[in-house]
Every structure is written in C-alpha cells, then in structure tokens.
Protein backbone atom coordinates (compact mmCIF):
# COMPACT_ATOMS: atom_id res chain seq x y z
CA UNK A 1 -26.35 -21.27 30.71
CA UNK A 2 -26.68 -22.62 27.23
CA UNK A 3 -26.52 -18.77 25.81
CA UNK A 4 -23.72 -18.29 27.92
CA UNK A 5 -21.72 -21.21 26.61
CA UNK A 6 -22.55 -19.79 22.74
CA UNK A 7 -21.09 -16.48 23.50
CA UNK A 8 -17.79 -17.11 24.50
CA UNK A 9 -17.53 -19.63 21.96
CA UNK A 10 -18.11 -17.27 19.62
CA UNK A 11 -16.34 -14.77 21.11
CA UNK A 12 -13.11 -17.47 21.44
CA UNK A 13 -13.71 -18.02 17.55
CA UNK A 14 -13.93 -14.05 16.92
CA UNK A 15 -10.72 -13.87 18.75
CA UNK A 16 -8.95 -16.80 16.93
CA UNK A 17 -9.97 -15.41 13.56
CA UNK A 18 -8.42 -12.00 14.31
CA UNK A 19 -5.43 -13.54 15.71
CA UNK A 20 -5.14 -15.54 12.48
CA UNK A 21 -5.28 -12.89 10.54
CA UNK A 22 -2.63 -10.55 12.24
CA UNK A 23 -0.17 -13.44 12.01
CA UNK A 24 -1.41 -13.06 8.06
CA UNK A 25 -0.63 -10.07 7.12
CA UNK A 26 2.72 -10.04 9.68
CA UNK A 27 3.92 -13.53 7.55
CA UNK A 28 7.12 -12.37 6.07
CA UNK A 29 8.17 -11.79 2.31
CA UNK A 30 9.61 -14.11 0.31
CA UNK A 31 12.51 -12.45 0.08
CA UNK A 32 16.97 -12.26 -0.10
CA UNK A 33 17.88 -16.08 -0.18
CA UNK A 34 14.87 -17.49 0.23
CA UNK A 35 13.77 -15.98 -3.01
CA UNK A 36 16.90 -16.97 -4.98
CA UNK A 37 16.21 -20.78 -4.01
CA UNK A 38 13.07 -20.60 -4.87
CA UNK A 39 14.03 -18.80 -8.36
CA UNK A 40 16.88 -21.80 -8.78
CA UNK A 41 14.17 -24.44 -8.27
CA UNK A 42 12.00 -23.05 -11.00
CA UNK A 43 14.79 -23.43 -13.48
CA UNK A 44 15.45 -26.52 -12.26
CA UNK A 45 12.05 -27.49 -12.99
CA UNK A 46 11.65 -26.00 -15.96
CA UNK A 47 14.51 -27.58 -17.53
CA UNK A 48 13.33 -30.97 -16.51
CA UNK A 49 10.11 -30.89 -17.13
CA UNK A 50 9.11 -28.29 -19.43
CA UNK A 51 7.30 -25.05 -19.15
CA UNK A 52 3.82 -27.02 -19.63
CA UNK A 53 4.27 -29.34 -17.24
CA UNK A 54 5.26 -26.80 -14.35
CA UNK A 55 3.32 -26.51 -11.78
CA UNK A 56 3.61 -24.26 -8.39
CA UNK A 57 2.97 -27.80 -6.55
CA UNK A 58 6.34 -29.12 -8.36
CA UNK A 59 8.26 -26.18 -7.82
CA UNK A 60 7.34 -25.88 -4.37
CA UNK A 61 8.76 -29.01 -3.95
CA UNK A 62 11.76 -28.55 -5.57
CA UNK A 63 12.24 -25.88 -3.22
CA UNK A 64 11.24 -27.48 -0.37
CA UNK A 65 8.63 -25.12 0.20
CA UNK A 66 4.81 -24.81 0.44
CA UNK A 67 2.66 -23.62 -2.15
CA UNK A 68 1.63 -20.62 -0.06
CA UNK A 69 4.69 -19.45 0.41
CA UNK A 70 5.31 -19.20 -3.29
CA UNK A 71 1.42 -17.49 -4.21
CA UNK A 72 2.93 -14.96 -1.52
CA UNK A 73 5.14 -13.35 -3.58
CA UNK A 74 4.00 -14.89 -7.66
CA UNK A 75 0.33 -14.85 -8.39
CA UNK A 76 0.68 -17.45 -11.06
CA UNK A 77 3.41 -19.99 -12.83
CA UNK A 78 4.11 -17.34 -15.40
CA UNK A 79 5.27 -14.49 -13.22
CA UNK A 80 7.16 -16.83 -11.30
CA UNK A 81 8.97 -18.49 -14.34
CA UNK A 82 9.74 -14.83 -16.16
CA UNK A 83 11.40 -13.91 -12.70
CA UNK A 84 13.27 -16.93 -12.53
CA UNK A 85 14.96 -16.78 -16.55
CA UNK A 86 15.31 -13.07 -15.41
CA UNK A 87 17.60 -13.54 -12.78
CA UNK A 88 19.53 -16.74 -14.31
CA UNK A 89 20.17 -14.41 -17.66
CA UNK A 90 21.03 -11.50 -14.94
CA UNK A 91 18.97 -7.87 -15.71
CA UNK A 92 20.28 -5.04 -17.38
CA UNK A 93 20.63 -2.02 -15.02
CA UNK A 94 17.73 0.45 -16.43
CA UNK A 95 19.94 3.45 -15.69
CA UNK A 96 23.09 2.20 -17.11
CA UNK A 97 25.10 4.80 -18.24
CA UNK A 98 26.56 4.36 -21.85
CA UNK A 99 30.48 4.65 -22.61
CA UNK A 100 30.15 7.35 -25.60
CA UNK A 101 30.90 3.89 -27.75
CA UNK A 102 28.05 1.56 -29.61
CA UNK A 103 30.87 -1.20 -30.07
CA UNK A 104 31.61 -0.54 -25.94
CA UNK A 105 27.90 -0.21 -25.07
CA UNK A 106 26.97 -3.39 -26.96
CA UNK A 107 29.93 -5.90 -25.35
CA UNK A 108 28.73 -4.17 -22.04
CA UNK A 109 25.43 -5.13 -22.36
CA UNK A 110 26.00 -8.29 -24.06
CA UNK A 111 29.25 -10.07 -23.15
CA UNK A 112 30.10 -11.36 -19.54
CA UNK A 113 27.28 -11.33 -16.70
CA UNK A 114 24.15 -10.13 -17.88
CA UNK A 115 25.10 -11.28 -21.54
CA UNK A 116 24.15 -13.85 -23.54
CA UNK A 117 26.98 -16.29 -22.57
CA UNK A 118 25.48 -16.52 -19.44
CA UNK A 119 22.63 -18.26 -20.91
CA UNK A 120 20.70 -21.25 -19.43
CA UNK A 121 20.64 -24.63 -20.17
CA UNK A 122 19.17 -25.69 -24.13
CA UNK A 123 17.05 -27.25 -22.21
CA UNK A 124 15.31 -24.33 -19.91
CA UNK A 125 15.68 -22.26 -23.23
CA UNK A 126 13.73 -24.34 -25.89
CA UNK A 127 11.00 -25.35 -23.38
CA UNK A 128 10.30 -22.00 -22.91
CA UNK A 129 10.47 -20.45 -26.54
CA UNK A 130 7.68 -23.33 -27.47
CA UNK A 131 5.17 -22.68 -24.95
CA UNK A 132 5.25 -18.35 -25.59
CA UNK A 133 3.87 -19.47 -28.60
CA UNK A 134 0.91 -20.93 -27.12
CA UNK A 135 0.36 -18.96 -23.89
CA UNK A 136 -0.59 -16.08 -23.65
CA UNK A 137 -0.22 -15.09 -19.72
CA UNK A 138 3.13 -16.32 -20.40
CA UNK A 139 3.98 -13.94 -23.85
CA UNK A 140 2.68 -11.24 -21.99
CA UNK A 141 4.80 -11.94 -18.36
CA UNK A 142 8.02 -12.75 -20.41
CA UNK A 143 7.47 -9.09 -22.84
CA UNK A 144 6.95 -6.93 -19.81
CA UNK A 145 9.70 -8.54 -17.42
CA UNK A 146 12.07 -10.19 -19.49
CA UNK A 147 12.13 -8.36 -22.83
CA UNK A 148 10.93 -4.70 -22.08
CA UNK A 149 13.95 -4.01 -19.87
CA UNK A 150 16.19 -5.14 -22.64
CA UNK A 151 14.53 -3.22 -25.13
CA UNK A 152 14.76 0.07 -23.16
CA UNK A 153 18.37 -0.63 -22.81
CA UNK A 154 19.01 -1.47 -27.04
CA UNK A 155 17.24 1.25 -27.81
CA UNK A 156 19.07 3.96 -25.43
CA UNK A 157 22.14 2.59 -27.01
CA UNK A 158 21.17 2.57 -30.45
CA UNK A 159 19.72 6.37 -30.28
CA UNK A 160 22.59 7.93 -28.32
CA UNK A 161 25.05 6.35 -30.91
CA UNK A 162 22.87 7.75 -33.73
CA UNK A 163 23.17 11.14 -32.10
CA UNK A 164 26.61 10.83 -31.83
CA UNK A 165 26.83 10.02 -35.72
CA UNK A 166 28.17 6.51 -35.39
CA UNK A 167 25.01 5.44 -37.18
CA UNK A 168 24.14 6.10 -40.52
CA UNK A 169 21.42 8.72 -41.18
CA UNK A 170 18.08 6.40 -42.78
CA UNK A 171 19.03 3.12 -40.82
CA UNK A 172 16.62 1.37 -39.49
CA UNK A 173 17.16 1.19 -35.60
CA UNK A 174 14.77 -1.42 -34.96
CA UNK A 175 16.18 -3.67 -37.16
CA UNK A 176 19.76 -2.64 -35.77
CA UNK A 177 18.31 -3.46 -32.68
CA UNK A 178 17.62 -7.07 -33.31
CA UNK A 179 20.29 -8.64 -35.26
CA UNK A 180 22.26 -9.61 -32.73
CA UNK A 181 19.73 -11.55 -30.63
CA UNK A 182 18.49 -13.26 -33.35
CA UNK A 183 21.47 -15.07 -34.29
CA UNK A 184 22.43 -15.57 -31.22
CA UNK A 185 18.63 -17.48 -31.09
CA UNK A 186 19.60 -19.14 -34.78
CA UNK A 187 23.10 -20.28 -33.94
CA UNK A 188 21.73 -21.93 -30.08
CA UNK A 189 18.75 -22.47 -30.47
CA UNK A 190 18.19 -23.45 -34.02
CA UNK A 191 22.12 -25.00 -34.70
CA UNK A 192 22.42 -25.83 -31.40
CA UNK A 193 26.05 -24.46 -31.26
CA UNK A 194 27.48 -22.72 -28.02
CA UNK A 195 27.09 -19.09 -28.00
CA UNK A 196 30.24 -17.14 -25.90
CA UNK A 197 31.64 -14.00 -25.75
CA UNK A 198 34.13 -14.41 -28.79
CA UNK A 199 30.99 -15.26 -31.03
CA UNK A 200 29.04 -12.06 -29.93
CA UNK A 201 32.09 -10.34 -30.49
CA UNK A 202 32.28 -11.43 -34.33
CA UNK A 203 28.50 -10.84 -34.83
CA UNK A 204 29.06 -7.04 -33.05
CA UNK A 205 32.23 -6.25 -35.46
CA UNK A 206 30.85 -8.74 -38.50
CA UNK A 207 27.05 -7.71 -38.70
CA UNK A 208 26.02 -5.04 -36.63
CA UNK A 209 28.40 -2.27 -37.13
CA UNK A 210 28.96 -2.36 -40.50
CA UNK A 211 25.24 -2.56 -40.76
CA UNK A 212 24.74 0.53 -39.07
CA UNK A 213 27.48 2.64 -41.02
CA UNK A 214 26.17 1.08 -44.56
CA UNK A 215 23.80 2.86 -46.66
CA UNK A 216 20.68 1.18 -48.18
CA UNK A 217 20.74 0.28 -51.76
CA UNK A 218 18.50 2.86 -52.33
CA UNK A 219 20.02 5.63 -51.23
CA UNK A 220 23.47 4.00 -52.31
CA UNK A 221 21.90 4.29 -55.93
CA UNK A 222 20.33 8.11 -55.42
CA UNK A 223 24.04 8.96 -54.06
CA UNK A 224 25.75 7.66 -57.10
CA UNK A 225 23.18 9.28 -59.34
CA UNK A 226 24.66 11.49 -62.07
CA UNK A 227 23.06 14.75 -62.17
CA UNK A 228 20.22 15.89 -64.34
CA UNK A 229 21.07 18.18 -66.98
CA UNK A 230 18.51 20.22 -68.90
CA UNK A 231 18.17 19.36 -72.44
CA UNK A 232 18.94 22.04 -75.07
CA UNK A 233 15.86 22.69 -76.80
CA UNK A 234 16.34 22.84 -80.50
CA UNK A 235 16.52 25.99 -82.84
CA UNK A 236 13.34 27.12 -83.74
CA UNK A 237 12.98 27.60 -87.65
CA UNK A 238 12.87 31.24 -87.15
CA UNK A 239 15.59 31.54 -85.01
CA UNK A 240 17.46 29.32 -87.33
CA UNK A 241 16.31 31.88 -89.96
C-alpha cells in the first residue's frame, strides 16, 4: 500500500515537472511594447542612479516587472543597458542606401532621429562613459551593439565618397571618420553645451569637409616642390683645352 502511495506520488511529481516545463519554454518573449518599457525603465535608471549602481532587481522595478522576465530576453545588466542607449539614440539602418553626397550622407546619418540631437539626458550619458572605462562586459556590449553598427555605417560613407573623388587621395579615413563624434563628445560632454542639428551642421561644413578635400602638409610641401634640375658638370681641363 505504502509502495503504491510512493508511485503515484512520484508519478504526480514527474507529471508536474513536465508540465512546468512546457509552460517554460511556451512563456512568451519579451517583446513589441513590453520590451520598449522595459528599455525606458533602464534609462530611467541609469540616469538616476548610475551605470554602477544598476541592478536587474532596480530595473525590474522600474518596470514593474520581475527579474525573470527581464533574464528572458538580457543575460546580464550590460546587454540590457547597450540595448536600452541603442534604442533611445535610435540605430542606423545597416543597409542604408547613401545619396551620392558625403555632406547629404553625413546630415542623414547624423541630424534628426537617429542623430546626435536626439541624445539622452547628461545624465544617462556621463554615467555611462565613466563606467566603459572600468568594465569590461560593458566596453565590449556597448562596441559590438552600440558602436559597430555606427562604424559600418561611417565607414560605407566615407569609402563611397572617396570613390566618388569627394575625398582627397592620402586622407586618412579613420580619422575623417571620427571628428565629428568627438566634438560632439567635447562640446556635451566635456563643455556641457547642447549639441543640435545647427551645431552638427557647422562641424560637417567647418571641420569635416574641408578636412577631407585638404592635403597634408606633407604632400602640400612635395606638391609645391620646384623641380630638380641636373647640375652642369664643369669643363674638364682638356675639354677646356
């Protein structure tokens, strides 16, 4: 009778773990709006508190939202933070087509939606540029899914207007590449000055395309170069004989 009573308990308990584990792996994705309020609470948090001081605990609350829904769709703080200053700064679309312009390409990609006027609060934006400095998981999350995608896009643009000759032969693309986000960084983030669409517009016109169209001093110096002519070579005495 005893045996009896062991069996179906057992069996009861096989049957509750399998049903547990169906419901599992048919739980939903965090997903559409659900996602987006999640991502909103992270920047929420993140300008409050600081990147540090973030937990998935505070951001699930935030949310109003367990912590198990959020490990359902980030593995970690890092991933979760990256896709949240992702979608508040907007993505660039990795297929976007260029307009045959680099002055064109560059307000598309950096004026409006997507740009840098759309930033995020001083607040989100300094809390985070501290702590990549000192973690790593979080360097690495924010180069792959913040700044790759970017990168791909600068340097599409920057090639195809090389190609096209609007950029000097020699220039250095990379640096090209990265004048205009750094002072953008230097006039917000260092200054602490606004950054709109009007001030990228005067860096794009001020900095970046002259920079691309000017030669280097060096080879400024090699064009201007006068000519070598050979030296006449003087009489020898017999000749002069």
């Amino acid at each position: 009778m005893m045996s009896t009573r062991k069996h179906a308990a057992r069996a009861a308990g096989a049957v509750g773990s399998a049903v547990s584990a169906a419901v599992t792996t048919r739980r939903p994705r965090v997903e559409g709006d659900r996602e987006n309020e999640i991502l909103d609470a992270a920047v929420r948090v993140l300008g409050n508190v600081g990147y540090d001081r973030l937990t998935m605990d505070t951001v699930a609350l935030e949310a109003k939202a367990s912590k198990a829904t959020l490990y359902r769709r980030w593995q970690n703080k890092a991933a979760l933070v990256v896709d949240a200053v992702s979608r508040a700064k907007g993505m660039p679309a990795p297929d976007a087509a260029t307009t045959g312009s680099l002055r064109e390409d560059l307000v598309a990609s950096w004026c409006g939606r997507g740009g840098w006027s759309s930033t995020l609060p001083m607040s989100v934006m300094c809390g985070l540029m501290t702590a990549l400095h000192t973690d790593e998981e979080l360097a690495s999350a924010f180069r792959a899914g913040f700044l790759g995608p970017r990168q791909a896009v600068a340097r599409r643009v920057f090639e195809a207007a090389r190609d096209r000759g609007e950029i000097a032969s020699g220039v250095d693309l990379d640096l090209m590449m990265s004048l205009l986000p750094a002072i953008c960084v230097q006039q917000e983030l260092v200054l602490n000055r606004s950054v709109d669409d009007d001030f990228v517009l005067r860096v794009i016109d001020s900095v970046v395309l002259p920079a691309c169209t000017h030669q280097t001093a060096a080879d400024s110096a090699q064009s201007h170069q006068s000519p070598v002519t050979p030296e006449l070579s003087e009489p020898s005495s017999t000749q002069a004989e």
